[in-house]
PDB file of N, CA and C in Angstrom:
ATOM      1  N   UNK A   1      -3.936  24.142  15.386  1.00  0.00           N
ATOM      2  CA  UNK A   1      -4.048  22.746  15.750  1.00  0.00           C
ATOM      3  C   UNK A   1      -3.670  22.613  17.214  1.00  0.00           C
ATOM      4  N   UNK A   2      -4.345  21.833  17.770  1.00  0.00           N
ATOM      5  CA  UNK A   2      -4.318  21.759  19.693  1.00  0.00           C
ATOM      6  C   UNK A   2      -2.667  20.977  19.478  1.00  0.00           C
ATOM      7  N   UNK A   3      -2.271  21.440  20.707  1.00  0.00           N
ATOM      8  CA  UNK A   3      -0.608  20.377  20.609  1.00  0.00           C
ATOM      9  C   UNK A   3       0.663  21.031  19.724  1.00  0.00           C
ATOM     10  N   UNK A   4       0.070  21.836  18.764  1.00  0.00           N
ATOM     11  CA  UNK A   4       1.030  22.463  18.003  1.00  0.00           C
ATOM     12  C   UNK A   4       1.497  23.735  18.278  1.00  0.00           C
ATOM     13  N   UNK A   5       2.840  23.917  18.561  1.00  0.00           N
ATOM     14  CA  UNK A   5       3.341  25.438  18.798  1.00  0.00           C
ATOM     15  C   UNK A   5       4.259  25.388  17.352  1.00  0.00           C
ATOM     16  N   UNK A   6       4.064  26.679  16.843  1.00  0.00           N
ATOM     17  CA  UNK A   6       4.737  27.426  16.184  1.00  0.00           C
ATOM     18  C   UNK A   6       6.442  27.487  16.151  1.00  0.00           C
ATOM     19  N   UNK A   7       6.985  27.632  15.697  1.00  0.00           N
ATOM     20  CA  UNK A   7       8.645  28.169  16.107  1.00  0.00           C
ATOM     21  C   UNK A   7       8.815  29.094  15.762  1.00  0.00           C
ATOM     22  N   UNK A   8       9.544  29.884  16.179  1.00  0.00           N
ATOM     23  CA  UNK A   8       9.463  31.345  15.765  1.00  0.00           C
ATOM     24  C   UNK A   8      11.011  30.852  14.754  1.00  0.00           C
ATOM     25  N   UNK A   9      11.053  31.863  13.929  1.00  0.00           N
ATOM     26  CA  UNK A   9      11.955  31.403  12.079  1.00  0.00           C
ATOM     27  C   UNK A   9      12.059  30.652  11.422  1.00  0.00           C
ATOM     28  N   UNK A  10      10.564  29.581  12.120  1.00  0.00           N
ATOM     29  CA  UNK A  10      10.476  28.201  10.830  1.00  0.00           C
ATOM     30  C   UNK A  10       9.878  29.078  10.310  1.00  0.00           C
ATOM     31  N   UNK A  11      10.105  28.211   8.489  1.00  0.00           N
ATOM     32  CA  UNK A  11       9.187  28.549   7.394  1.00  0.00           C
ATOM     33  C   UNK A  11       8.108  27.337   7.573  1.00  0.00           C
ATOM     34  N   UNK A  12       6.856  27.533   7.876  1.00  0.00           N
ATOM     35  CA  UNK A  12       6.090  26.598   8.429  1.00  0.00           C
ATOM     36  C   UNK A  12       5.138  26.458   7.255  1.00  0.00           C
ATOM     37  N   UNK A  13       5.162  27.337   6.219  1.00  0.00           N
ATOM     38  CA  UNK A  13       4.301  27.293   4.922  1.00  0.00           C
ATOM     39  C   UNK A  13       4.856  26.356   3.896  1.00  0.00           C
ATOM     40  N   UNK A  14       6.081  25.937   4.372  1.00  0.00           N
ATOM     41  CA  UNK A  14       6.901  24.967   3.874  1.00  0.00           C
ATOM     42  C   UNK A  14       6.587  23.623   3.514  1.00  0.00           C
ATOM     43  N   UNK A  15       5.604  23.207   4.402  1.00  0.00           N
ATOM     44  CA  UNK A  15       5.110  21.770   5.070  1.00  0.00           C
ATOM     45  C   UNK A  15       4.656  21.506   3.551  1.00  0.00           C
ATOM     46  N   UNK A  16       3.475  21.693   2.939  1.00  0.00           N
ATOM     47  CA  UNK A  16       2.575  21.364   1.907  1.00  0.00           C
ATOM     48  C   UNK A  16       3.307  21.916   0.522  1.00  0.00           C
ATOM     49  N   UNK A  17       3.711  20.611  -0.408  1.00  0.00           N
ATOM     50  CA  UNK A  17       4.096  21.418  -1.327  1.00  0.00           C
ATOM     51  C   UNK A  17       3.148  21.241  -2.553  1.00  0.00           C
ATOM     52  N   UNK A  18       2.835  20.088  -2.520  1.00  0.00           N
ATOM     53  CA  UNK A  18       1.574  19.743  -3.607  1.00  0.00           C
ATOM     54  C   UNK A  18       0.699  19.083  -3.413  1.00  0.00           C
ATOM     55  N   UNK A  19      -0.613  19.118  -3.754  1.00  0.00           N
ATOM     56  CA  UNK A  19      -2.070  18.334  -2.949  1.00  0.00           C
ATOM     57  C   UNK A  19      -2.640  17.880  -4.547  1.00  0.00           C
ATOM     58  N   UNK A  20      -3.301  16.470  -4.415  1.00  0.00           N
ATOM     59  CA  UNK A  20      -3.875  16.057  -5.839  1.00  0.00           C
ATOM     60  C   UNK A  20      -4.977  15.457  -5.088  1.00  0.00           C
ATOM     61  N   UNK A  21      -6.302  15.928  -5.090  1.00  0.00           N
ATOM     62  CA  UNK A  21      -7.416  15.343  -4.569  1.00  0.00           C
ATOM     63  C   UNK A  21      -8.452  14.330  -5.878  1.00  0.00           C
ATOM     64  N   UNK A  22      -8.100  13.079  -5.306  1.00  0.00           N
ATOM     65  CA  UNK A  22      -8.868  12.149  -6.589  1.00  0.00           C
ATOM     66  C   UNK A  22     -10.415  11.398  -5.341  1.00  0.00           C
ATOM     67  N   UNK A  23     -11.552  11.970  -6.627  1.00  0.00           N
ATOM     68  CA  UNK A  23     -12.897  11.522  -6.238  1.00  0.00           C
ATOM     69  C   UNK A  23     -12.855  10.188  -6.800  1.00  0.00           C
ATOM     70  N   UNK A  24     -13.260   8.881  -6.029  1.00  0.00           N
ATOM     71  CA  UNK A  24     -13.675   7.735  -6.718  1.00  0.00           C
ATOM     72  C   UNK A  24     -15.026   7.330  -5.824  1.00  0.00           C
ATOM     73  N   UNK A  25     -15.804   7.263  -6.554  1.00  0.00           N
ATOM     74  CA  UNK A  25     -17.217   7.022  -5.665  1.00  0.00           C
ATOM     75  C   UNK A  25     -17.193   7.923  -4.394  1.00  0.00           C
ATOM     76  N   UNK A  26     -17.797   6.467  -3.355  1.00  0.00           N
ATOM     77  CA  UNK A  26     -18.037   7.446  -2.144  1.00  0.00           C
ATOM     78  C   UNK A  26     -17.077   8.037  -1.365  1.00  0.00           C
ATOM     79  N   UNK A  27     -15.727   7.612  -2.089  1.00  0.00           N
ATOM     80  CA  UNK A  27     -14.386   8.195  -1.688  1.00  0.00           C
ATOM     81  C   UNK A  27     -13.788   9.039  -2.184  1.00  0.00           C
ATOM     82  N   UNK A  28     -12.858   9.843  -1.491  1.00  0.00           N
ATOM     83  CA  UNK A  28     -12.102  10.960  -1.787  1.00  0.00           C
ATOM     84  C   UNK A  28     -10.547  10.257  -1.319  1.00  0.00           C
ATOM     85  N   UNK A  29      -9.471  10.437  -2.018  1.00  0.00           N
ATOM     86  CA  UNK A  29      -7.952  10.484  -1.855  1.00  0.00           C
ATOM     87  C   UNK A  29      -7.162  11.676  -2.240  1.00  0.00           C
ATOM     88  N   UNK A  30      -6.350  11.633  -0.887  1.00  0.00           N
ATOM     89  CA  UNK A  30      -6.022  13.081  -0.705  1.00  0.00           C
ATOM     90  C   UNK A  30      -4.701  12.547  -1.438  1.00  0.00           C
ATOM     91  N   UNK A  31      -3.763  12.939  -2.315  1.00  0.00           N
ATOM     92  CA  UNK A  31      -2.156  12.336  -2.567  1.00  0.00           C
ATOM     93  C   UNK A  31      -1.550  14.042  -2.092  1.00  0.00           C
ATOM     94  N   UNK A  32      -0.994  14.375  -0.783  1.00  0.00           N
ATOM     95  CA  UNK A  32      -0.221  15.272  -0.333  1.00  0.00           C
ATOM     96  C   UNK A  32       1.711  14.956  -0.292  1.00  0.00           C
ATOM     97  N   UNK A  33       1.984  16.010  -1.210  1.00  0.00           N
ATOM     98  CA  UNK A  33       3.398  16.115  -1.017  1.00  0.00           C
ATOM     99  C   UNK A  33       4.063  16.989   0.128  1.00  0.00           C
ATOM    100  N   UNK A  34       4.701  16.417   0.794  1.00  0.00           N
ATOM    101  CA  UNK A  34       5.231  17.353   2.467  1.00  0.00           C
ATOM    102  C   UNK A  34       6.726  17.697   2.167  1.00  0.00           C
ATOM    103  N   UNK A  35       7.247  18.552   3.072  1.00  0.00           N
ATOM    104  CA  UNK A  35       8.611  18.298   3.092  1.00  0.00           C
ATOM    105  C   UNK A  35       8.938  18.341   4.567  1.00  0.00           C
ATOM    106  N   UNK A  36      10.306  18.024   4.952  1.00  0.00           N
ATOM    107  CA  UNK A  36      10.382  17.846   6.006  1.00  0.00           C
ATOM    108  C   UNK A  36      11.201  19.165   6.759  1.00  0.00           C
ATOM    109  N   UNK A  37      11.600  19.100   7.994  1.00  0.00           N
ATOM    110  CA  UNK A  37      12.548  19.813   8.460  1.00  0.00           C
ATOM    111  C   UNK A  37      13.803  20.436   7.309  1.00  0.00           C
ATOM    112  N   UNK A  38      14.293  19.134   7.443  1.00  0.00           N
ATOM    113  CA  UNK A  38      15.243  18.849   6.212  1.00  0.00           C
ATOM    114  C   UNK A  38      15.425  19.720   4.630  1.00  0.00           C
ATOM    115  N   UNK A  39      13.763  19.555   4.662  1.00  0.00           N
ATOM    116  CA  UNK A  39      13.441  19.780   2.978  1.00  0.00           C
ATOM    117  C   UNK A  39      13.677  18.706   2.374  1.00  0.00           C
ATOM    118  N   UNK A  40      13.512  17.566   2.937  1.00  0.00           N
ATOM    119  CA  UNK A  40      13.036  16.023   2.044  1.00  0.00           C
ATOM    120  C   UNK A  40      11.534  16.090   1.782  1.00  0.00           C
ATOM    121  N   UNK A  41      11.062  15.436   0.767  1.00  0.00           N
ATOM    122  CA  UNK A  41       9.877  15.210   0.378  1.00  0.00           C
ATOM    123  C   UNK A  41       9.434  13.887   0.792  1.00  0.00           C
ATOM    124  N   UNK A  42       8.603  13.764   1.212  1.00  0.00           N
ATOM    125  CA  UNK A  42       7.096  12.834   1.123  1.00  0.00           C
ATOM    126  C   UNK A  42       6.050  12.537   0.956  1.00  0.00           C
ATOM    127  N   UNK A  43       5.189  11.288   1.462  1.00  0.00           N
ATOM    128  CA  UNK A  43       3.553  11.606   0.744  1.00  0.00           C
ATOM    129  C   UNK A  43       3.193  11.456   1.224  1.00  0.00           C
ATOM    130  N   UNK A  44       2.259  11.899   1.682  1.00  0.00           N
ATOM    131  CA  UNK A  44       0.880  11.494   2.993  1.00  0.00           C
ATOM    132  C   UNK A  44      -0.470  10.752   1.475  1.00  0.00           C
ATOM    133  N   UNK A  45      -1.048   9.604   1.708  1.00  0.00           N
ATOM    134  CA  UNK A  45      -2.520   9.288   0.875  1.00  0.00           C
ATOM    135  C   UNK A  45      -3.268   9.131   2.079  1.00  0.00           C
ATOM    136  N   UNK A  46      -4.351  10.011   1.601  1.00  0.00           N
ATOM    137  CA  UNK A  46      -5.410   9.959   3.090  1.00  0.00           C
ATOM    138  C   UNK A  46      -7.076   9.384   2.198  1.00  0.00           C
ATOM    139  N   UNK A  47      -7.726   8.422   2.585  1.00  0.00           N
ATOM    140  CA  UNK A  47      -8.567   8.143   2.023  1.00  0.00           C
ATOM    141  C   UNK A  47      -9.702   8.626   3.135  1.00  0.00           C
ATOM    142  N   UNK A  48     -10.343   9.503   2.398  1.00  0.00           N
ATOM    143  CA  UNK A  48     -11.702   9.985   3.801  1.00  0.00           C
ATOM    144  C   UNK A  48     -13.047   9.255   2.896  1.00  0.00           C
ATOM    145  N   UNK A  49     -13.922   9.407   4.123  1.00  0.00           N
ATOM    146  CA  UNK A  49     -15.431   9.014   3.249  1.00  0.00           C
ATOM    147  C   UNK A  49     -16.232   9.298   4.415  1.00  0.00           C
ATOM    148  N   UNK A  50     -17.148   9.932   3.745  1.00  0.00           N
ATOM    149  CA  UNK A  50     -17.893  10.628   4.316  1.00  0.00           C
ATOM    150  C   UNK A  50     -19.230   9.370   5.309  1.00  0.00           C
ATOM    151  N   UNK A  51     -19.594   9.850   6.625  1.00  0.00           N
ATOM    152  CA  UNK A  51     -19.964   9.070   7.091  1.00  0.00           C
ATOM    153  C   UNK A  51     -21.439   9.747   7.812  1.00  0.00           C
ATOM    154  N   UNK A  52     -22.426   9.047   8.025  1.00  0.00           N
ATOM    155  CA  UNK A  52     -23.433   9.785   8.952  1.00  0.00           C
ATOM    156  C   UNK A  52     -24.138   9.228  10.300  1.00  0.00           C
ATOM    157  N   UNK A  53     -24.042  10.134  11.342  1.00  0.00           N
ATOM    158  CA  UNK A  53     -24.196   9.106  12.266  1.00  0.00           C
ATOM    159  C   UNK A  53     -26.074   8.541  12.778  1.00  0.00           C
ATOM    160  N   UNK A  54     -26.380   8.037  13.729  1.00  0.00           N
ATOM    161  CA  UNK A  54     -27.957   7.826  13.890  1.00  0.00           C
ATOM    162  C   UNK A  54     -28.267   9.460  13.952  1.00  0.00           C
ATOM    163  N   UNK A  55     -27.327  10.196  14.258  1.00  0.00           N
ATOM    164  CA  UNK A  55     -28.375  11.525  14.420  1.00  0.00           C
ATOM    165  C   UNK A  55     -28.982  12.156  13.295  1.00  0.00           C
ATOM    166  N   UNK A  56     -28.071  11.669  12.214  1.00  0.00           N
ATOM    167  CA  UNK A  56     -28.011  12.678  10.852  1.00  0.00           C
ATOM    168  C   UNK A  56     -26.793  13.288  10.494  1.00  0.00           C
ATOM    169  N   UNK A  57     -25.866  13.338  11.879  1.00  0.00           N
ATOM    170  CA  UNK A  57     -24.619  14.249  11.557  1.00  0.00           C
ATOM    171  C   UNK A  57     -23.500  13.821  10.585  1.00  0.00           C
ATOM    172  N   UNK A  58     -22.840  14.806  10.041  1.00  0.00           N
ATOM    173  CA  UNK A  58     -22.234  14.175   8.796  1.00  0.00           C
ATOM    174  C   UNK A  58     -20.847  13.782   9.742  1.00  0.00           C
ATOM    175  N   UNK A  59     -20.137  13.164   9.163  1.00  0.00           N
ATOM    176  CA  UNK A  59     -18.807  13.023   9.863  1.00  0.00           C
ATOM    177  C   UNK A  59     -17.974  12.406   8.429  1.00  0.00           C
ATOM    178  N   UNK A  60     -16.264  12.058   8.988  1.00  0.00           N
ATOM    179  CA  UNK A  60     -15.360  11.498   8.119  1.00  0.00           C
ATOM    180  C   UNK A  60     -15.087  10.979   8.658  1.00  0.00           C
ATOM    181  N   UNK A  61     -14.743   9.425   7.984  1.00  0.00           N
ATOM    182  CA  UNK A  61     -13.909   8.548   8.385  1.00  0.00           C
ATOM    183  C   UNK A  61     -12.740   8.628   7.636  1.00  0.00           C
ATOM    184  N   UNK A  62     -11.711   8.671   8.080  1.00  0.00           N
ATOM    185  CA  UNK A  62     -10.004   8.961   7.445  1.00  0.00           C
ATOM    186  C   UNK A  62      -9.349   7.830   7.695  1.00  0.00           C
ATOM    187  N   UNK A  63      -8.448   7.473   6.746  1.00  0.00           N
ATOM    188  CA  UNK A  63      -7.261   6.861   6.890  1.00  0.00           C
ATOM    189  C   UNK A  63      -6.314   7.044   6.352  1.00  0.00           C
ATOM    190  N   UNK A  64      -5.004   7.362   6.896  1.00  0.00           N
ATOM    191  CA  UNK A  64      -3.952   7.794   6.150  1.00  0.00           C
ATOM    192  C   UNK A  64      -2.618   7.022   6.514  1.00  0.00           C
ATOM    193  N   UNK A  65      -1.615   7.387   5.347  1.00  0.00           N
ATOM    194  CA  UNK A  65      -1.039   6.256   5.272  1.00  0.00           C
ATOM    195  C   UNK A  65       0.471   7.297   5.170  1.00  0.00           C
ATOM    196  N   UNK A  66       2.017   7.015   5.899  1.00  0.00           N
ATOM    197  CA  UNK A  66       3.292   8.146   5.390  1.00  0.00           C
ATOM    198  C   UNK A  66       4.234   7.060   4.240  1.00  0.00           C
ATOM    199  N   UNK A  67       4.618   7.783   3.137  1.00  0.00           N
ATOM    200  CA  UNK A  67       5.614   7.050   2.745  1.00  0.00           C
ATOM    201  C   UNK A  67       6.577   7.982   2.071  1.00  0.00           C
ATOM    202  N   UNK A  68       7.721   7.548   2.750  1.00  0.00           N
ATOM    203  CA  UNK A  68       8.811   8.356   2.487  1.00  0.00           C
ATOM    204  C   UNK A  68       9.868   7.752   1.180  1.00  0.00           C
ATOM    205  N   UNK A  69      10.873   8.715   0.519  1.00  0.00           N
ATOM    206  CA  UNK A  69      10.917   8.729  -0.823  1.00  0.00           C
ATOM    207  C   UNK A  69      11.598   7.654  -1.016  1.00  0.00           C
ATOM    208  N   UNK A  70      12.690   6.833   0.172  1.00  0.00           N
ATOM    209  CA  UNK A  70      13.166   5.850  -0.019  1.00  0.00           C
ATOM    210  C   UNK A  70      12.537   4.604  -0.360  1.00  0.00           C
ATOM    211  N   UNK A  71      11.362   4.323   0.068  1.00  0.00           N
ATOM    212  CA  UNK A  71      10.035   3.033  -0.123  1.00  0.00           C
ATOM    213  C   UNK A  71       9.003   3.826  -1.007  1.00  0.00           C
ATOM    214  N   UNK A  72       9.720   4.744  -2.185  1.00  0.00           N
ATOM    215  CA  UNK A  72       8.437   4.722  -3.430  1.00  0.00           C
ATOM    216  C   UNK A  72       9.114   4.237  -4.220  1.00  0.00           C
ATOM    217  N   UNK A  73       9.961   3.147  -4.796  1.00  0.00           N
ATOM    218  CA  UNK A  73      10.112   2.515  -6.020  1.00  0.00           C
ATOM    219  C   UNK A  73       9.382   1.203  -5.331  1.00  0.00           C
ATOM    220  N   UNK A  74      10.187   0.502  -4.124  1.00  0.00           N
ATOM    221  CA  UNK A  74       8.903  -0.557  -3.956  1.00  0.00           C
ATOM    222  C   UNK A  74       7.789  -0.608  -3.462  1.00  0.00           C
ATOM    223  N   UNK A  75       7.393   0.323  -3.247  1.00  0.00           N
ATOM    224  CA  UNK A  75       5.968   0.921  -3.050  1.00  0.00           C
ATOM    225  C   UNK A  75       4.768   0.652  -4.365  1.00  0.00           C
ATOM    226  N   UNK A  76       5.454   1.353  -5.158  1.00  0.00           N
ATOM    227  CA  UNK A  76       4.847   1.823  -6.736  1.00  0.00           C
ATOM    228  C   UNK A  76       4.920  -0.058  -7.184  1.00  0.00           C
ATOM    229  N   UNK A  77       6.074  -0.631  -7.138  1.00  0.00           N
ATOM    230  CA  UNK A  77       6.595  -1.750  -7.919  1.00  0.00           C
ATOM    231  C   UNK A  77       5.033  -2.586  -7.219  1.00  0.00           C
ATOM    232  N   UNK A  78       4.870  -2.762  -6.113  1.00  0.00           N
ATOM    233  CA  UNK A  78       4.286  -3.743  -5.315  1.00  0.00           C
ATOM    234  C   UNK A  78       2.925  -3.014  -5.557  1.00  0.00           C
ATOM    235  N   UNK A  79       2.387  -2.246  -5.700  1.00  0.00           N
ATOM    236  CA  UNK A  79       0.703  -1.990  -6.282  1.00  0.00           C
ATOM    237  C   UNK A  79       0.532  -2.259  -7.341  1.00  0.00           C
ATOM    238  N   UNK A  80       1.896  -1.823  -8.851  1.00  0.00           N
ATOM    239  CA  UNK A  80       1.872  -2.506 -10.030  1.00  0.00           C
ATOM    240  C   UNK A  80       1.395  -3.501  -9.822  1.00  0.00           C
ATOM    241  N   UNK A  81       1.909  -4.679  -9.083  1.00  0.00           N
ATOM    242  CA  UNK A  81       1.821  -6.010  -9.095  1.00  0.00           C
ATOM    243  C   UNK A  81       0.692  -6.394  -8.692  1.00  0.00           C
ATOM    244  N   UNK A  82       0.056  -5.851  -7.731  1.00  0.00           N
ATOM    245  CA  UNK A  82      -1.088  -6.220  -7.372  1.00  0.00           C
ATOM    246  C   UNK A  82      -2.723  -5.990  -8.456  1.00  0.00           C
ATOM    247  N   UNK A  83      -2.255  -5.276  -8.903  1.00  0.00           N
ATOM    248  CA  UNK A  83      -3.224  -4.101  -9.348  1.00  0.00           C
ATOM    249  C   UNK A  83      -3.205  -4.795 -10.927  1.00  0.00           C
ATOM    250  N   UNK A  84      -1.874  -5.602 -11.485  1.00  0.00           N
ATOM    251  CA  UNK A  84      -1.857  -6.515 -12.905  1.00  0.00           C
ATOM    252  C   UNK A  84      -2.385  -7.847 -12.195  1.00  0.00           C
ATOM    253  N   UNK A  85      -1.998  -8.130 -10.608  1.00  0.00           N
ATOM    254  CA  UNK A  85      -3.040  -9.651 -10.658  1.00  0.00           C
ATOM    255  C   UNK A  85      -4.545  -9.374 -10.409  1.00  0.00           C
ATOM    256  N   UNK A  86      -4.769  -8.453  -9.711  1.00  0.00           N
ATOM    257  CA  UNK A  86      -6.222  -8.217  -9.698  1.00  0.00           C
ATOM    258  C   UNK A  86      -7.117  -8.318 -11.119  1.00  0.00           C
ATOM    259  N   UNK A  87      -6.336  -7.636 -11.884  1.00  0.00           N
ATOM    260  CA  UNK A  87      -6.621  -7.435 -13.767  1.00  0.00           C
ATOM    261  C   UNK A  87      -6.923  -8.984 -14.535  1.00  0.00           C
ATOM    262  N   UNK A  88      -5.385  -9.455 -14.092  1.00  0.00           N
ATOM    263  CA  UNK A  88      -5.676 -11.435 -14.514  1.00  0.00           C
ATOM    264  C   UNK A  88      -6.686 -11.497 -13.857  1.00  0.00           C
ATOM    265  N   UNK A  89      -7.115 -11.947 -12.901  1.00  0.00           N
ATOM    266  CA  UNK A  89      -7.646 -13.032 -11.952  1.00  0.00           C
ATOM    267  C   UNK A  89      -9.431 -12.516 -12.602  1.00  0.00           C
ATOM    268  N   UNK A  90      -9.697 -10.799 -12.699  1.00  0.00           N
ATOM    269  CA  UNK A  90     -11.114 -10.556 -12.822  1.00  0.00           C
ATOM    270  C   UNK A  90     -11.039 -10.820 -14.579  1.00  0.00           C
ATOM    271  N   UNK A  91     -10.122 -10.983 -15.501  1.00  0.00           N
ATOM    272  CA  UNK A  91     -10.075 -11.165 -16.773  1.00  0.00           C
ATOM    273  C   UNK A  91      -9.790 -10.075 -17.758  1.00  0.00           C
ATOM    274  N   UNK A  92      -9.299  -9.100 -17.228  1.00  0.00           N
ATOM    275  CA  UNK A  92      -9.177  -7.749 -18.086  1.00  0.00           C
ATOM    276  C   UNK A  92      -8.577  -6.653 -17.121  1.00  0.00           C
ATOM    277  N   UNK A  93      -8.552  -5.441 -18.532  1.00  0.00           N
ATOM    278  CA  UNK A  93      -8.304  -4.557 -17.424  1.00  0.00           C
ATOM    279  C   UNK A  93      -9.333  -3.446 -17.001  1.00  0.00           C
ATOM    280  N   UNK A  94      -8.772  -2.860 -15.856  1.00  0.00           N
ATOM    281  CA  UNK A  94     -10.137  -1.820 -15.472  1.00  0.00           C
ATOM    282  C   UNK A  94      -9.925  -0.811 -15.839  1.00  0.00           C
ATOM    283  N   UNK A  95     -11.223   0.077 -16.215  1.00  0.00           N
ATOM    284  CA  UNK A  95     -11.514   0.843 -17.302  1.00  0.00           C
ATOM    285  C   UNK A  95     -10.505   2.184 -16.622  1.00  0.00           C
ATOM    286  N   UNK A  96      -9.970   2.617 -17.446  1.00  0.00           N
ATOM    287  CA  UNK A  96      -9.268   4.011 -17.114  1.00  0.00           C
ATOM    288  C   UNK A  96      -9.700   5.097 -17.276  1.00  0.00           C
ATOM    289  N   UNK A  97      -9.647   5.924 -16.241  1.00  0.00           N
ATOM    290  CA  UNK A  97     -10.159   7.495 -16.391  1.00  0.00           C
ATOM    291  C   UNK A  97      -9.251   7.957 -17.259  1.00  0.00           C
ATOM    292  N   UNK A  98     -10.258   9.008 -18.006  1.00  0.00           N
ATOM    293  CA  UNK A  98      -9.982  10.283 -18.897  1.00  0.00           C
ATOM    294  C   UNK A  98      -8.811  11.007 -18.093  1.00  0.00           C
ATOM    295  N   UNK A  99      -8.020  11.783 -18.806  1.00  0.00           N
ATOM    296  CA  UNK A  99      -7.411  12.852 -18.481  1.00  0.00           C
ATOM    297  C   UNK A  99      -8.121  14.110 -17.987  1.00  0.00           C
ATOM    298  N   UNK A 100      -7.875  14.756 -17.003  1.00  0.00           N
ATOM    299  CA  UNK A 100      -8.499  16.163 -16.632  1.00  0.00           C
ATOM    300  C   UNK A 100      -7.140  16.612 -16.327  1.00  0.00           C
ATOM    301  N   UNK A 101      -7.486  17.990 -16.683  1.00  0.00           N
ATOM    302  CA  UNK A 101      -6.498  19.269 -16.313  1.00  0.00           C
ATOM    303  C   UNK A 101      -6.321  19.308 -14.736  1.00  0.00           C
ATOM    304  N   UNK A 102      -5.499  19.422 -13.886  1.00  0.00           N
ATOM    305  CA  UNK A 102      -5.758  19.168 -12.611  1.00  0.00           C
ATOM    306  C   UNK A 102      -5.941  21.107 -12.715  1.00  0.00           C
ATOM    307  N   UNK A 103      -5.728  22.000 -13.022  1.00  0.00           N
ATOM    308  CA  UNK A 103      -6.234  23.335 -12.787  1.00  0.00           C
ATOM    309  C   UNK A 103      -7.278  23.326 -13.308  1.00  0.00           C
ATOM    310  N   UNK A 104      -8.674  22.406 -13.426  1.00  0.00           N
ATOM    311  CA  UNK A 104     -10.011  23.017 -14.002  1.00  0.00           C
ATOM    312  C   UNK A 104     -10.408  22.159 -13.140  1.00  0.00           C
ATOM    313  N   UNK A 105     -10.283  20.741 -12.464  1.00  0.00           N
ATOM    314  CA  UNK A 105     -10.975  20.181 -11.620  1.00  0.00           C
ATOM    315  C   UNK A 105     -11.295  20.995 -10.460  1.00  0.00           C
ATOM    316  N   UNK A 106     -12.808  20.981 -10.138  1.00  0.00           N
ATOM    317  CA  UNK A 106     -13.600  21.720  -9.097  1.00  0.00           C
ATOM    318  C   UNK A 106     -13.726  20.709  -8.302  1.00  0.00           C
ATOM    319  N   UNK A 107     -13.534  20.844  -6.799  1.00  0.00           N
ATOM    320  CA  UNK A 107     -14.234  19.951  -6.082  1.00  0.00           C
ATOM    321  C   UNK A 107     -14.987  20.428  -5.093  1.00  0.00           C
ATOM    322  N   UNK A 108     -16.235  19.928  -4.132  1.00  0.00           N
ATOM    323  CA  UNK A 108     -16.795  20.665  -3.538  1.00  0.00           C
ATOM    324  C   UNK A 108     -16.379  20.145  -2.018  1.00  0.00           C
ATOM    325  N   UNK A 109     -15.073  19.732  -1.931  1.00  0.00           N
ATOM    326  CA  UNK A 109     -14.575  19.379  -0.592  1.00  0.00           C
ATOM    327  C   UNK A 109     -14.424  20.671   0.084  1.00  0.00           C
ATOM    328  N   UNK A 110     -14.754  20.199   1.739  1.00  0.00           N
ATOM    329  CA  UNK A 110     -14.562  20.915   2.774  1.00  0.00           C
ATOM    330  C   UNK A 110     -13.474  20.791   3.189  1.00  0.00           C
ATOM    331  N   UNK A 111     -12.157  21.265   3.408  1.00  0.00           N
ATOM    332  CA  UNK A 111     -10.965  20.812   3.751  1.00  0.00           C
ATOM    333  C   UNK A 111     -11.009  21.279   5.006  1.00  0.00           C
ATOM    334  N   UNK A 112     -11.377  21.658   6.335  1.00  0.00           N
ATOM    335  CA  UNK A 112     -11.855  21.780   7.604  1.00  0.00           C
ATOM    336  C   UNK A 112     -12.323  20.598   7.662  1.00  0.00           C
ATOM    337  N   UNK A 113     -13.830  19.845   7.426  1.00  0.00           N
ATOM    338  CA  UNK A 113     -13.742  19.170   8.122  1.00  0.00           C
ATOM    339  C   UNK A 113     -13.406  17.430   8.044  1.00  0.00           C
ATOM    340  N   UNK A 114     -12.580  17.480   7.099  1.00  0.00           N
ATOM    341  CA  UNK A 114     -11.734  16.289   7.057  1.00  0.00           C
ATOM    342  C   UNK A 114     -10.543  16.209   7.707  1.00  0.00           C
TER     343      UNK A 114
END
């Protein structure tokens, strides 16, 4: 990565501890668990979608979002909430995905060029 130097006796394989890639339509969400210097945990959610320009070329549009472990109870609490008025207001609830094994899900993401 341009900008990034190495340290020599970090454990730098450290960074990524768990990745859950969820397909919803023309979107992909990345849910990445990090740790820090420290060895605190956090989450990176990166929503990419794939984009094409007048030439034809494919590209991503990304957005990502940090939240650290202290702001995930009201984090979680405050999408609950949103996510039960969205449910009232359209009259029900929205349909829930099946369970998948997260070790059999295939995806055909490029993780370069996102």
């Amino acid at each position: 990565m341009e900008g990034y130097e190495r340290k020599e006796g970090m454990d730098n394989d450290r960074e990524e501890i768990y990745s859950k890639a969820v397909r919803a339509g023309k979107r992909t969400y990345f849910f990445d668990v990090k740790s820090t210097r420290n060895n605190d945990y956090y989450l990176t959610i990166t929503e990419s979608k794939k984009r094409f320009d007048n030439d034809g070329n494919q590209n991503f549009e990304k957005h990502k979002i940090f939240l650290y472990k202290e702001d995930f109870e009201k984090f979680a609490e405050g999408l609950d909430e949103v996510v039960a008025y969205i449910q009232a207001a359209i009259g029900g609830e929205a349909p829930k995905a099946a369970y998948t094994d997260p070790q059999k899900e295939e995806f055909d993401v490029d993780f370069d060029q996102i």
